[in-house]
PDB file of N, CA and C in Angstrom:
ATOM      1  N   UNK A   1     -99.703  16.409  19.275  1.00  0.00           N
ATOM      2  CA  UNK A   1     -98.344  16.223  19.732  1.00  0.00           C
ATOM      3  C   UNK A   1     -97.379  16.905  18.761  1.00  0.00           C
ATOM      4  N   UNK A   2     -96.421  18.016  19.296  1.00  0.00           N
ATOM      5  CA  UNK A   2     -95.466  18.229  18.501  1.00  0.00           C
ATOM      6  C   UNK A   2     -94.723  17.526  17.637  1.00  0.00           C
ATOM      7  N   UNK A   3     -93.950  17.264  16.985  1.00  0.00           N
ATOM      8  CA  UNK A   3     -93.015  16.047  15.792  1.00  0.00           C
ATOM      9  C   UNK A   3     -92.183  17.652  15.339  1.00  0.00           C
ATOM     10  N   UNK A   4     -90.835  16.746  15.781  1.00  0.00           N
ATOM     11  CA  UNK A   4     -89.594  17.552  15.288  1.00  0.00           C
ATOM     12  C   UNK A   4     -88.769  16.722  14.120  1.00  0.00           C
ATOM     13  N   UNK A   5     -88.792  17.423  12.988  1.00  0.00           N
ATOM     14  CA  UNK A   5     -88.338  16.612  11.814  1.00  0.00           C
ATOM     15  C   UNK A   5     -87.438  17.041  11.642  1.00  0.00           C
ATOM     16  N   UNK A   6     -86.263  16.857  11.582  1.00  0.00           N
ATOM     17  CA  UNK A   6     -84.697  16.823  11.422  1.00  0.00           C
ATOM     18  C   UNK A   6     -83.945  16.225   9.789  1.00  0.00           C
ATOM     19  N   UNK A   7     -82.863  17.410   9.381  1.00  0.00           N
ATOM     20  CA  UNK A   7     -82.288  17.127   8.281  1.00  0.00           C
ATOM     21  C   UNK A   7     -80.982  17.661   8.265  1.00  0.00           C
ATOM     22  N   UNK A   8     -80.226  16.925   7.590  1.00  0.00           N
ATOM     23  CA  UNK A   8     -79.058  17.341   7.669  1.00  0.00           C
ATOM     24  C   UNK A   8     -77.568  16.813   8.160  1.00  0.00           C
ATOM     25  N   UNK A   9     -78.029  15.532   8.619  1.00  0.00           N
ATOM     26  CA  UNK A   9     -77.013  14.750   9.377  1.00  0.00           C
ATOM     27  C   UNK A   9     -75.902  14.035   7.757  1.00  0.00           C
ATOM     28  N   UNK A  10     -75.456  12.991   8.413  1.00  0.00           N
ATOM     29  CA  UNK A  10     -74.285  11.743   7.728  1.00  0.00           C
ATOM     30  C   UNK A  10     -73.543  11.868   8.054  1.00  0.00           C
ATOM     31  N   UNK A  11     -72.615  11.656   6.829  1.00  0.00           N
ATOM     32  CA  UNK A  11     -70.852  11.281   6.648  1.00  0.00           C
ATOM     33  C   UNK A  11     -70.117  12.333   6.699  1.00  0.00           C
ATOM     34  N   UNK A  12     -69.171  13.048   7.138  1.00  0.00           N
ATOM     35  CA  UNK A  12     -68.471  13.863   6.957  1.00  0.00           C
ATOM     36  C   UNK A  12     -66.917  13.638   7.337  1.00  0.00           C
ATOM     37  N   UNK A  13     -65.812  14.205   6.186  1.00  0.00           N
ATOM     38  CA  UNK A  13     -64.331  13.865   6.526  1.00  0.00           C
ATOM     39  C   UNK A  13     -64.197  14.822   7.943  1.00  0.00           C
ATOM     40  N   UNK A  14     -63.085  14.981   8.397  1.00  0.00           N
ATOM     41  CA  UNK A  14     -62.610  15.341   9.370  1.00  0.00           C
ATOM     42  C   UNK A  14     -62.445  17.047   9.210  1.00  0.00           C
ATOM     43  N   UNK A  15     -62.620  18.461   9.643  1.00  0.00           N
ATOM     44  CA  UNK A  15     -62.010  19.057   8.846  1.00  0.00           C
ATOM     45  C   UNK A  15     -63.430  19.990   8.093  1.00  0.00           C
ATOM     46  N   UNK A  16     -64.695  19.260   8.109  1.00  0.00           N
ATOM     47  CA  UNK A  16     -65.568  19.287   7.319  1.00  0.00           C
ATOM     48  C   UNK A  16     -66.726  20.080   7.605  1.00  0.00           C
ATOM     49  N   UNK A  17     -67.802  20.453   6.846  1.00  0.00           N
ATOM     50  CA  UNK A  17     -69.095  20.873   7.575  1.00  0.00           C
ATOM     51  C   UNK A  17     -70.270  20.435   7.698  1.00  0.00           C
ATOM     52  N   UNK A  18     -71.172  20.553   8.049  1.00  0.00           N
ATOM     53  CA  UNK A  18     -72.435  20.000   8.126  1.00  0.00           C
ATOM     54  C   UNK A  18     -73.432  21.108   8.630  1.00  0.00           C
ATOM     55  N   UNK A  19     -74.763  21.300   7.836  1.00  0.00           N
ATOM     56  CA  UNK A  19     -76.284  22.530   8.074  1.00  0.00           C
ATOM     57  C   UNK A  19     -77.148  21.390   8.313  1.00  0.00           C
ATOM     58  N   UNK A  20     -77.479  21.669   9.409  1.00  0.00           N
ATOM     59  CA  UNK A  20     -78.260  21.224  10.298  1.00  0.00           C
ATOM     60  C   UNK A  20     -79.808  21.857  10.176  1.00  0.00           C
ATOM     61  N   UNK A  21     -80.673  21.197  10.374  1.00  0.00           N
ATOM     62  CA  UNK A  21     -82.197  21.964  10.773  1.00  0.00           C
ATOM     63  C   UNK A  21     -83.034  21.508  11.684  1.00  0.00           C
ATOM     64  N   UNK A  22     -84.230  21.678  12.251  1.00  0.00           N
ATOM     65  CA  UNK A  22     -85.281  21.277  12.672  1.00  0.00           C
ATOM     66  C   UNK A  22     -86.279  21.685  12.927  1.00  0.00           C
ATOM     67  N   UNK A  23     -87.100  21.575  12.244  1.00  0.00           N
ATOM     68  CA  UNK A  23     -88.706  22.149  12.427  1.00  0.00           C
ATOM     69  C   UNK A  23     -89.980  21.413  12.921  1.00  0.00           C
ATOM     70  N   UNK A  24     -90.130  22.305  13.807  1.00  0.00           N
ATOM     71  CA  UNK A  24     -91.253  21.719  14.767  1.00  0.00           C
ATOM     72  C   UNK A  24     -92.807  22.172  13.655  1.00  0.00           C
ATOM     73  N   UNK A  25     -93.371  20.597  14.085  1.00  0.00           N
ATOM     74  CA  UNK A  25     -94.551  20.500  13.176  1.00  0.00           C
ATOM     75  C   UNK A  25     -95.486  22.311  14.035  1.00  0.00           C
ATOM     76  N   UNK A  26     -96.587  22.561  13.129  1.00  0.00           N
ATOM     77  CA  UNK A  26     -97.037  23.489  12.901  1.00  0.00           C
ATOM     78  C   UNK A  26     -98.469  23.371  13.838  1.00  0.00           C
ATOM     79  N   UNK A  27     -98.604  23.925  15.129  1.00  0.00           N
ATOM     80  CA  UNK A  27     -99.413  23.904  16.499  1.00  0.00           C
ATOM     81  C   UNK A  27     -99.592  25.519  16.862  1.00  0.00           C
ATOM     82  N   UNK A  28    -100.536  25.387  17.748  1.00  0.00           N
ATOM     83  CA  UNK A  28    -100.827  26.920  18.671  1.00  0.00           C
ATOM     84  C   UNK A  28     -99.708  26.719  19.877  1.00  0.00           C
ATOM     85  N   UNK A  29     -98.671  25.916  19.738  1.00  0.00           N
ATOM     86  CA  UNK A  29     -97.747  26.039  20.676  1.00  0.00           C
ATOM     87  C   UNK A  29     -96.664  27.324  20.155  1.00  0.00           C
ATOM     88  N   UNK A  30     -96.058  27.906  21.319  1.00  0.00           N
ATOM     89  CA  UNK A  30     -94.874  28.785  20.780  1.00  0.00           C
ATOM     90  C   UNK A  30     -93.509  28.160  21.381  1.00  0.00           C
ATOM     91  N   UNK A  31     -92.426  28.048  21.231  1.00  0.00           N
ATOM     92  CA  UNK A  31     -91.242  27.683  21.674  1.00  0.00           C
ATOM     93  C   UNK A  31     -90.366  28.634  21.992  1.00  0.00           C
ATOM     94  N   UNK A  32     -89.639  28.273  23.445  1.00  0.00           N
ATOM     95  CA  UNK A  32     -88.851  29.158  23.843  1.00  0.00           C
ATOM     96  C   UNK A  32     -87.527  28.429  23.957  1.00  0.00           C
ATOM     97  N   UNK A  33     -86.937  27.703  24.182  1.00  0.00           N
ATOM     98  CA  UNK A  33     -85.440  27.215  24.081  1.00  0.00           C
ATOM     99  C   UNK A  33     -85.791  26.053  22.894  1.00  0.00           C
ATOM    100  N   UNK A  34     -84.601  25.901  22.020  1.00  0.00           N
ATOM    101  CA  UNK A  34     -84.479  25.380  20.774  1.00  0.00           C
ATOM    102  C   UNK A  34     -82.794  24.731  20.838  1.00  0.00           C
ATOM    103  N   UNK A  35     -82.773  23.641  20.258  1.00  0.00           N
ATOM    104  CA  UNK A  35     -81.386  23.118  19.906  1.00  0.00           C
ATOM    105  C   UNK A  35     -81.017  21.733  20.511  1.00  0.00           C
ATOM    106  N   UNK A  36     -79.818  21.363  19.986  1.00  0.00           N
ATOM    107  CA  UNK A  36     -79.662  19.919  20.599  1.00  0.00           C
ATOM    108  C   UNK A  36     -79.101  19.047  21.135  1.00  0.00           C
ATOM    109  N   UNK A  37     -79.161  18.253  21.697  1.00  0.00           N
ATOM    110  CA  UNK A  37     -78.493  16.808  22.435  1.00  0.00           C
ATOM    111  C   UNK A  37     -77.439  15.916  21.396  1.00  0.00           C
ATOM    112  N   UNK A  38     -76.454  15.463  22.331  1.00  0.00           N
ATOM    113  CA  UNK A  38     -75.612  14.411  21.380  1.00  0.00           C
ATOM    114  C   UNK A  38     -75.455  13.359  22.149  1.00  0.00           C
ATOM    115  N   UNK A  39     -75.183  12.136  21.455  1.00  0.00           N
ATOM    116  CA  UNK A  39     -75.069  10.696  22.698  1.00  0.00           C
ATOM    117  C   UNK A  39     -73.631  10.212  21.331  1.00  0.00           C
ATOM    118  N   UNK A  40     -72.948  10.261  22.042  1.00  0.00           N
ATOM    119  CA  UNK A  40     -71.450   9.416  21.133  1.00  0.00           C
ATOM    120  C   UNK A  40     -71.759   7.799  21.800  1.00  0.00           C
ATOM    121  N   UNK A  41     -71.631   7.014  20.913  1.00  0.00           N
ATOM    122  CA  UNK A  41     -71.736   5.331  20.806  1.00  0.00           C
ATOM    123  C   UNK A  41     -70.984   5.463  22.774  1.00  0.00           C
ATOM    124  N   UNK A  42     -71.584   4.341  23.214  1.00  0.00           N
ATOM    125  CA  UNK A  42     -71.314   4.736  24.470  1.00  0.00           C
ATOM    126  C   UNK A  42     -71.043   5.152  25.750  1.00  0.00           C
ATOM    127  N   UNK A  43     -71.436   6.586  25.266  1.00  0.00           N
ATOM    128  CA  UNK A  43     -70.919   7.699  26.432  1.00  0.00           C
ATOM    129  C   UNK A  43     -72.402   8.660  26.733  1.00  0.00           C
ATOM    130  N   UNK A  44     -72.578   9.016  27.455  1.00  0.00           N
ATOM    131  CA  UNK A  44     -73.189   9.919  27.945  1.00  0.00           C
ATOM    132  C   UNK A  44     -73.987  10.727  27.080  1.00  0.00           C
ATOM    133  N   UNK A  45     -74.857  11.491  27.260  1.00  0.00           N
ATOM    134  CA  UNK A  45     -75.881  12.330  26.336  1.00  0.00           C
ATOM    135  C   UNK A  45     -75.432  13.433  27.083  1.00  0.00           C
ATOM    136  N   UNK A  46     -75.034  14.678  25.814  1.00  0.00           N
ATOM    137  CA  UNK A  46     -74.459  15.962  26.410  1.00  0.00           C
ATOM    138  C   UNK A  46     -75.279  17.303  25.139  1.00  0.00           C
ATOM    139  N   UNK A  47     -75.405  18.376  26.125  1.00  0.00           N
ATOM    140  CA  UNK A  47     -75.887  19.230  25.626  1.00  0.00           C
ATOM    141  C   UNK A  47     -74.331  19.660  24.221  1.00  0.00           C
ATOM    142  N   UNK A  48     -75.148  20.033  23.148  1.00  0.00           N
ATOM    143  CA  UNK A  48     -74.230  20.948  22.076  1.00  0.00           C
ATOM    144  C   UNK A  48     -74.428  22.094  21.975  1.00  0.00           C
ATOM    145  N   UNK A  49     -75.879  22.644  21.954  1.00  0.00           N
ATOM    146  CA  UNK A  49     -76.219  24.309  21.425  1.00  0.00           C
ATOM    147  C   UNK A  49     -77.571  24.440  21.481  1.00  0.00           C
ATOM    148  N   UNK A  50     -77.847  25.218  22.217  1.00  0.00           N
ATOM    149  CA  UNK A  50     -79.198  25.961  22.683  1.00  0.00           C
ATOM    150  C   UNK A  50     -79.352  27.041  22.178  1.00  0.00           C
ATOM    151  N   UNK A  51     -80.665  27.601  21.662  1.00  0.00           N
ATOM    152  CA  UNK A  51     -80.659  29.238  21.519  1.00  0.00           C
ATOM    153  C   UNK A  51     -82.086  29.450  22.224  1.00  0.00           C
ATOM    154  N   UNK A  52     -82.273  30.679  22.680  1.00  0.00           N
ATOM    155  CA  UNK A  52     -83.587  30.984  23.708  1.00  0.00           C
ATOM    156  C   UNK A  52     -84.142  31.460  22.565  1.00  0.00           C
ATOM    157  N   UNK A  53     -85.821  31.915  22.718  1.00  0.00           N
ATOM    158  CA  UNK A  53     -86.602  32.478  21.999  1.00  0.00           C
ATOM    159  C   UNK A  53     -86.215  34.062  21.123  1.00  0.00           C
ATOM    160  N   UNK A  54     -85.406  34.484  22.155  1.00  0.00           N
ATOM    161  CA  UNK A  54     -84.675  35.502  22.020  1.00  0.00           C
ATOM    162  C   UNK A  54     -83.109  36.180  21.116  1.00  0.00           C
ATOM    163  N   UNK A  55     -83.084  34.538  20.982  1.00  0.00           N
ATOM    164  CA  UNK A  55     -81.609  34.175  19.963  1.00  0.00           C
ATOM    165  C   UNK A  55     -80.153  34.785  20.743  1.00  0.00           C
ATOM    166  N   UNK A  56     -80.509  34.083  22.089  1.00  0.00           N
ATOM    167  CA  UNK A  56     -79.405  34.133  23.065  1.00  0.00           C
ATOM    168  C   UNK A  56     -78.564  32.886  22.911  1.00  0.00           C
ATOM    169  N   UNK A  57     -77.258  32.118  22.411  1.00  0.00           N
ATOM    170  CA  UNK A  57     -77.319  31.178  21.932  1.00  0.00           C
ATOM    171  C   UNK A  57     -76.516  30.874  23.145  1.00  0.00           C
ATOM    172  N   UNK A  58     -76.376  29.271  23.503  1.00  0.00           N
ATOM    173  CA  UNK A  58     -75.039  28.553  24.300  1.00  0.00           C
ATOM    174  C   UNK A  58     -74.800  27.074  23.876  1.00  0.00           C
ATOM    175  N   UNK A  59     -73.309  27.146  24.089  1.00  0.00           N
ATOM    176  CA  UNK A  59     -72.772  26.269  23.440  1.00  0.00           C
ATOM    177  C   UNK A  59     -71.887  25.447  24.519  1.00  0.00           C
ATOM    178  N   UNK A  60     -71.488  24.170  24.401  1.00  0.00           N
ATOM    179  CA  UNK A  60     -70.887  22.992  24.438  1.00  0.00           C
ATOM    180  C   UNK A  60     -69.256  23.804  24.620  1.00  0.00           C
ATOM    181  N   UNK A  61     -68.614  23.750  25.694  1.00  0.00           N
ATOM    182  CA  UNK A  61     -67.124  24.148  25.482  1.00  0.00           C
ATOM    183  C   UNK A  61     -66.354  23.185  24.324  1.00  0.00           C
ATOM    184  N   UNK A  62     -66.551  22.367  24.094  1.00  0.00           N
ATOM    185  CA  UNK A  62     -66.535  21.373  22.956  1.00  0.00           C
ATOM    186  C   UNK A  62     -66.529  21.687  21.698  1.00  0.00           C
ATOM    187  N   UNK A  63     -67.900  22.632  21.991  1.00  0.00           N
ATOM    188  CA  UNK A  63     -67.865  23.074  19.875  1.00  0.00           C
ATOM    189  C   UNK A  63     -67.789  24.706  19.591  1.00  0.00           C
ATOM    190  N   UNK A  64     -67.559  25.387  20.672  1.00  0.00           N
ATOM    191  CA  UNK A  64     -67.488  26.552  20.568  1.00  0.00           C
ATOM    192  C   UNK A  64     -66.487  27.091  20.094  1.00  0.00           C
ATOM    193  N   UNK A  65     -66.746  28.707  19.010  1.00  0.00           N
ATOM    194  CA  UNK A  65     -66.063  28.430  17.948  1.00  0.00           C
ATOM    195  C   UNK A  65     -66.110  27.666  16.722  1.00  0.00           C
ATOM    196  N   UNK A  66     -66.501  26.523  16.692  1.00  0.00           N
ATOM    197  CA  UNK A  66     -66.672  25.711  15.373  1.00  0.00           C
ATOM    198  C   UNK A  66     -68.238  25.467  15.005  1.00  0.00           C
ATOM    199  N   UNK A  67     -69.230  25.642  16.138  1.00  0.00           N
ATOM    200  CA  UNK A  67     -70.346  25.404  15.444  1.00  0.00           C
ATOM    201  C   UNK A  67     -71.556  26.682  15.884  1.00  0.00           C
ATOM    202  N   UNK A  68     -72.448  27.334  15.087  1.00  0.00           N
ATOM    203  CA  UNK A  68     -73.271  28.185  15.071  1.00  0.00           C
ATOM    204  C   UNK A  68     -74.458  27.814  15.300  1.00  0.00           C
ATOM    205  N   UNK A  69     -75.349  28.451  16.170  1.00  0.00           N
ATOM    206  CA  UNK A  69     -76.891  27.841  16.393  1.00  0.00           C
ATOM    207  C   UNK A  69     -77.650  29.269  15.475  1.00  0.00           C
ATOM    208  N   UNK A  70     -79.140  29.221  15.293  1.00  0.00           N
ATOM    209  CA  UNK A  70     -79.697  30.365  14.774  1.00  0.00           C
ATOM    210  C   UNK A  70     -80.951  29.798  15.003  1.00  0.00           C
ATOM    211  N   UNK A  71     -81.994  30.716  14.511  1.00  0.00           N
ATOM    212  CA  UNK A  71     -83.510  29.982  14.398  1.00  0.00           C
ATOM    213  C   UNK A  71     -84.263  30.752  13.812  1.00  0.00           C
ATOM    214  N   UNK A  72     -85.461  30.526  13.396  1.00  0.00           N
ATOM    215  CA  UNK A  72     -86.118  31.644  12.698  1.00  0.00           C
ATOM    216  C   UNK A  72     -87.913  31.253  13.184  1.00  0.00           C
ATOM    217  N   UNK A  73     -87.749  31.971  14.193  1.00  0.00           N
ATOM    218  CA  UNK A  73     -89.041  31.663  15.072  1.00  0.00           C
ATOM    219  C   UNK A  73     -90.719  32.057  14.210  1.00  0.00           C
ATOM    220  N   UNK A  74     -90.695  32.406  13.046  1.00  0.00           N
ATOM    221  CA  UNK A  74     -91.948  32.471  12.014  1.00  0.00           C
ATOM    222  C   UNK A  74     -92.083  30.931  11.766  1.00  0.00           C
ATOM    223  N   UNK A  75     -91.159  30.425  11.849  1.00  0.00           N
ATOM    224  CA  UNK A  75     -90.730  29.129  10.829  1.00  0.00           C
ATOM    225  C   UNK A  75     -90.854  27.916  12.011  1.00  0.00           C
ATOM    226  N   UNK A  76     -90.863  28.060  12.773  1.00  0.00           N
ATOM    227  CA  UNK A  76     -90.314  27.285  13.920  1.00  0.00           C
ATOM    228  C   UNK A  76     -89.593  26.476  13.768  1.00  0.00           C
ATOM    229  N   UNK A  77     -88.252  26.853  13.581  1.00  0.00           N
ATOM    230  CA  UNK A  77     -87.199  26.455  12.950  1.00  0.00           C
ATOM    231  C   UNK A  77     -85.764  26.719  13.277  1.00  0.00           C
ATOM    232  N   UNK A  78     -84.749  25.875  13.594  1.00  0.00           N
ATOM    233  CA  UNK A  78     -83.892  26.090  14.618  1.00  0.00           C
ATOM    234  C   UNK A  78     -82.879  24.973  13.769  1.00  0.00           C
ATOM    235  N   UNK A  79     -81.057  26.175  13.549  1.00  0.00           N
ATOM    236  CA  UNK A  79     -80.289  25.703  12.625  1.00  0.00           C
ATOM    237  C   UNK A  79     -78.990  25.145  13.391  1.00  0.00           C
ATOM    238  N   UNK A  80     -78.358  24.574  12.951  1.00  0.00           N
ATOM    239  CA  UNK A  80     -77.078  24.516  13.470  1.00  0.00           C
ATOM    240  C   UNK A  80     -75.793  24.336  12.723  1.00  0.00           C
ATOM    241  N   UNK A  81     -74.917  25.045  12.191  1.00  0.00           N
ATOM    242  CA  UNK A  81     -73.876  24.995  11.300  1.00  0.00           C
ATOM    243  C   UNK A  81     -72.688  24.334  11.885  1.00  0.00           C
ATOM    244  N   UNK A  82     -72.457  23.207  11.409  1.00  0.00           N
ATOM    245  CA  UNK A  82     -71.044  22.646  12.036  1.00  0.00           C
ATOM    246  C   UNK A  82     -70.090  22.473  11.258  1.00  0.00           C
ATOM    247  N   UNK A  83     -68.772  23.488  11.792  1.00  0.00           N
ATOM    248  CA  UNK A  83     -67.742  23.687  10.773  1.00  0.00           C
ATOM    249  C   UNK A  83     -66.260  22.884  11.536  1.00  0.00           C
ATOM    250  N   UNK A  84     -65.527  22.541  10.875  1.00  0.00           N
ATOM    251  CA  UNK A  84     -63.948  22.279  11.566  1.00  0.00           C
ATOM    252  C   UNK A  84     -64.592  20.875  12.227  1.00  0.00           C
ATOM    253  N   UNK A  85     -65.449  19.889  11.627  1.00  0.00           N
ATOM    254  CA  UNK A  85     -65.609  19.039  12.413  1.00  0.00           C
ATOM    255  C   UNK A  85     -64.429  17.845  12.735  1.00  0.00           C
ATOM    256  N   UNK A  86     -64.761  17.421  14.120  1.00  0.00           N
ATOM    257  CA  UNK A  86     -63.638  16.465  14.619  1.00  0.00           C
ATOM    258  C   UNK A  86     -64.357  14.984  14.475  1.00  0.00           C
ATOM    259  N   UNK A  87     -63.266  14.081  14.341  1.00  0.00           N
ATOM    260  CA  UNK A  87     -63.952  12.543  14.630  1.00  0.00           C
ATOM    261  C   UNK A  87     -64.751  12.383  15.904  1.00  0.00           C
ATOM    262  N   UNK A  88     -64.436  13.699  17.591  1.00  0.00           N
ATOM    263  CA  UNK A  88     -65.116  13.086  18.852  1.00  0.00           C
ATOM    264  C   UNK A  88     -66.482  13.698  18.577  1.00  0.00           C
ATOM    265  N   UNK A  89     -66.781  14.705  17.477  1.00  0.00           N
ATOM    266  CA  UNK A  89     -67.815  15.128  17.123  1.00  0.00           C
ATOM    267  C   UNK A  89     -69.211  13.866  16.841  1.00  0.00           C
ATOM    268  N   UNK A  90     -68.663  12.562  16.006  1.00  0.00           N
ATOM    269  CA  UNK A  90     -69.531  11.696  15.776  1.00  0.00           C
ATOM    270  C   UNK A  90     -70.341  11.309  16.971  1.00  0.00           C
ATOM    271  N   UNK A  91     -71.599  11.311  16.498  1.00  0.00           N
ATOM    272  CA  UNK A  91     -72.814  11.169  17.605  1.00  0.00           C
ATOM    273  C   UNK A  91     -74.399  11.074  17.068  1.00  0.00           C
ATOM    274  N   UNK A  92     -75.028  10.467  17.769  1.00  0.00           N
ATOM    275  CA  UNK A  92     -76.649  10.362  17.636  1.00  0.00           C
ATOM    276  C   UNK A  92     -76.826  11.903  17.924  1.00  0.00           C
ATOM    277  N   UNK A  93     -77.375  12.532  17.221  1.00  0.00           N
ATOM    278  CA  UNK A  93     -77.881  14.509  17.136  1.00  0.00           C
ATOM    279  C   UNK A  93     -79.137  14.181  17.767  1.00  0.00           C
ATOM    280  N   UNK A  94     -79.257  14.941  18.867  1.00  0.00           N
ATOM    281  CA  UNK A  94     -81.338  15.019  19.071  1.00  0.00           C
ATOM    282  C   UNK A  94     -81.948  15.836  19.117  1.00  0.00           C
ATOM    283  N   UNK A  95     -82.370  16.668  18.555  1.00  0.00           N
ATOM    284  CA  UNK A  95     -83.323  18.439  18.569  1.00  0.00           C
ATOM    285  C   UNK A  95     -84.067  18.297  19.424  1.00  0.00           C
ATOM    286  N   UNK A  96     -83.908  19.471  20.500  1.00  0.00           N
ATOM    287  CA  UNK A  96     -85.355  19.181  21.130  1.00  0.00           C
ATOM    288  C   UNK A  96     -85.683  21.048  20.496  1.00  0.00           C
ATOM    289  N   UNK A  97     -87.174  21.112  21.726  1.00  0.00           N
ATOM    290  CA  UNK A  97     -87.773  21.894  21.768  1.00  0.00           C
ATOM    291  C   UNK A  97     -88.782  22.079  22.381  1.00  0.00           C
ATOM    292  N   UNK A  98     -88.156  23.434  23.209  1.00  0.00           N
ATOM    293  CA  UNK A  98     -89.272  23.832  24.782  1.00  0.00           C
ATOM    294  C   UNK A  98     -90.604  24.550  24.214  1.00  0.00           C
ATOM    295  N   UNK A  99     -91.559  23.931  24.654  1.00  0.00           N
ATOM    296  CA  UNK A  99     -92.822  24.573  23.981  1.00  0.00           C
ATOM    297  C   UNK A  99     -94.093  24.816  25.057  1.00  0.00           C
ATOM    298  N   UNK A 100     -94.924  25.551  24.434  1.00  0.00           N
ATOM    299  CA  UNK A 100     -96.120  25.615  25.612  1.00  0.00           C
ATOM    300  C   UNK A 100     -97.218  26.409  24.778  1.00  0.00           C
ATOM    301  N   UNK A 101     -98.460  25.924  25.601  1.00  0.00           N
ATOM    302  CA  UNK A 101     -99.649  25.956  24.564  1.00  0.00           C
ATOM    303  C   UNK A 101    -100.002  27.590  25.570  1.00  0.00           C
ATOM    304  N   UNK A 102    -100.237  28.332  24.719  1.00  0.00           N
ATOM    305  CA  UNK A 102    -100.290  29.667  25.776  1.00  0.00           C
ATOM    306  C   UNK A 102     -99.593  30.475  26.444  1.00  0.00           C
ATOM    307  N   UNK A 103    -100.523  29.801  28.006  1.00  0.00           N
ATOM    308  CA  UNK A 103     -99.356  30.610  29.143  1.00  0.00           C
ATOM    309  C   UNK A 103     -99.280  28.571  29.629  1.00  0.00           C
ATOM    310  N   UNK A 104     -99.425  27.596  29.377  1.00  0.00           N
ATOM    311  CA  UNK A 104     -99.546  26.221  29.843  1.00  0.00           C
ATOM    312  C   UNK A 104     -98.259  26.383  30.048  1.00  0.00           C
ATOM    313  N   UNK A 105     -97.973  24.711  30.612  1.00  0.00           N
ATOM    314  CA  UNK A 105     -97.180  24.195  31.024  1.00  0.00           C
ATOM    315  C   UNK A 105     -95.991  24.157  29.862  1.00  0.00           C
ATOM    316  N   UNK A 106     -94.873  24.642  30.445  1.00  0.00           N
ATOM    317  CA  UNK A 106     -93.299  24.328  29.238  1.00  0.00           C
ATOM    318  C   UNK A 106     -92.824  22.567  28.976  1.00  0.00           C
ATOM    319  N   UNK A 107     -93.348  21.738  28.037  1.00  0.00           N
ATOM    320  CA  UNK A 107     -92.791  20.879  27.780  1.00  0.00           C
ATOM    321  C   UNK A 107     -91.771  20.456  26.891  1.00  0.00           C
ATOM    322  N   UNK A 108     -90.566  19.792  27.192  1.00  0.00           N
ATOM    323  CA  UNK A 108     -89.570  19.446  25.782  1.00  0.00           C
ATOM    324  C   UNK A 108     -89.351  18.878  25.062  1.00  0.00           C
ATOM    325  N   UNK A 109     -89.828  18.744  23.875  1.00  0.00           N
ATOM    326  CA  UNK A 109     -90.059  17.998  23.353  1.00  0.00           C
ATOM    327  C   UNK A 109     -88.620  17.146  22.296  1.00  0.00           C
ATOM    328  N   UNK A 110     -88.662  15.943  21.651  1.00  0.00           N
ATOM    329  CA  UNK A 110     -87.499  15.795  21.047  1.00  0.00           C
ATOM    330  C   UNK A 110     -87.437  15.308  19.713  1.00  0.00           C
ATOM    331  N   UNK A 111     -86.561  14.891  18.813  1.00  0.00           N
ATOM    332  CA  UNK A 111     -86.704  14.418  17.612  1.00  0.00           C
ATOM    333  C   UNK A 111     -86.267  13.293  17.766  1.00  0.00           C
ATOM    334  N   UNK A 112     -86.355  12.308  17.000  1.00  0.00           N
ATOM    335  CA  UNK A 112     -86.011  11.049  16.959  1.00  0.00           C
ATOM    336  C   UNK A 112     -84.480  10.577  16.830  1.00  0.00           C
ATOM    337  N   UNK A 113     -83.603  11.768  16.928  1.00  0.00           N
ATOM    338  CA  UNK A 113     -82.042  11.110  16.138  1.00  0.00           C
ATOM    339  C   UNK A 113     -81.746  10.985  14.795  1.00  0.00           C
ATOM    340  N   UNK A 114     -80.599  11.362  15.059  1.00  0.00           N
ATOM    341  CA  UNK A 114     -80.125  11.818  13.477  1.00  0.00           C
ATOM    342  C   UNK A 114     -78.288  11.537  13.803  1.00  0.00           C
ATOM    343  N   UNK A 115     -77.948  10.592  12.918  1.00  0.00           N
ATOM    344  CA  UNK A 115     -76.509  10.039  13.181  1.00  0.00           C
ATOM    345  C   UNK A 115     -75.693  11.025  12.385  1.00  0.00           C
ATOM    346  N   UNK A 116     -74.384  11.714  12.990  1.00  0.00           N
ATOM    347  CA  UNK A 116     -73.656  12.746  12.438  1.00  0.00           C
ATOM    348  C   UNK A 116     -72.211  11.530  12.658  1.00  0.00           C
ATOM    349  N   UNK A 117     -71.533  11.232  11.008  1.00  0.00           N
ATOM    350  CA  UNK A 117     -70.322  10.579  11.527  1.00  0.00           C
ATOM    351  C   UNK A 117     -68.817  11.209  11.065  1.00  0.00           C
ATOM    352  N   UNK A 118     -68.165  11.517  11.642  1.00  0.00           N
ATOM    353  CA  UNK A 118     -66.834  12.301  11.233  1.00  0.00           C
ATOM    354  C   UNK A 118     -66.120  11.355  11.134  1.00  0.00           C
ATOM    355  N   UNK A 119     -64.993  11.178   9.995  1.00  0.00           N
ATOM    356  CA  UNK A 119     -64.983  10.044   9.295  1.00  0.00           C
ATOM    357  C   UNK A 119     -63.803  10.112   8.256  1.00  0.00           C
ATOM    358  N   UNK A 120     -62.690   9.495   8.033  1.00  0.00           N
ATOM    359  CA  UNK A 120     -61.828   9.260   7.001  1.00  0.00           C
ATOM    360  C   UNK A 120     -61.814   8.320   5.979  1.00  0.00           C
TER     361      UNK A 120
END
C-alpha cells in the first residue's frame, strides 16, 4: 500500500508562508496527478493545487497567485509553497496521489492530514 508522509504544516501569522511536501513511500507504482485537498473546520473539502506527471499545475481560484505547486518525480515528491497566507486559508491539508502499478488500474491515494492554521 502506498503511505503519503506529509511535512510542513502549523501556525502561521497572516501575511505569512509555509513549504509544504509529500512523498509517496517508495513502490513499482508511478504517479501521474499529485497535490492537495483542504477541509476548513466545517465546510466542505475543496481542491487547492494539482500538478500532472508532466508539471502542468492547477490551482484553487482561491490561492492563485499566492501559492506554487512543483514535484520532482525521481523523488516522488510533490511541493507546495504557500505565500501571502490568509486566515480563510486555515484547514485540514490532504496530499493525495494518482498512482498505478504499470499499465493497472489509476488509484488515489491520500495522506492522513496535516492542520495548516493562519493565525494572529
Amino acid at each position: 500500500q502506498v503511505q503519503l508522509v506529509e511535512s510542513g504544516g502549523g501556525l502561521v501569522q497572516p501575511g505569512g508562508s509555509l513549504s509544504r511536501s509529500c512523498e509517496a513511500s517508495k513502490t513499482s507504482m508511478s504517479f501521474n496527478a499529485m497535490g492537495w485537498d483542504r477541509q476548513p473546520l466545517g465546510k466542505q473539502r475543496e481542491l487547492v493545487a494539482g500538478i500532472s506527471s508532466g508539471g502542468t499545475p492547477t490551482y484553487a481560484d482561491s490561492v492563485k497567485g499566492r501559492f506554487t505547486i512543483s514535484r520532482d518525480n525521481a523523488a516522488n515528491t510533490v511541493y507546495l509553497q504557500m505565500n501571502g497566507l490568509k486566515p480563510e486559508d486555515t484547514a485540514v491539508y490532504y496530499c493525495y496521489a494518482d498512482g498505478r502499478r504499470g499499465i493497472g488500474r489509476l488509484t488515489r491515494y491520500w495522506g492522513q492530514g496535516t492542520q495548516v492554521t493562519v493565525s494572529s
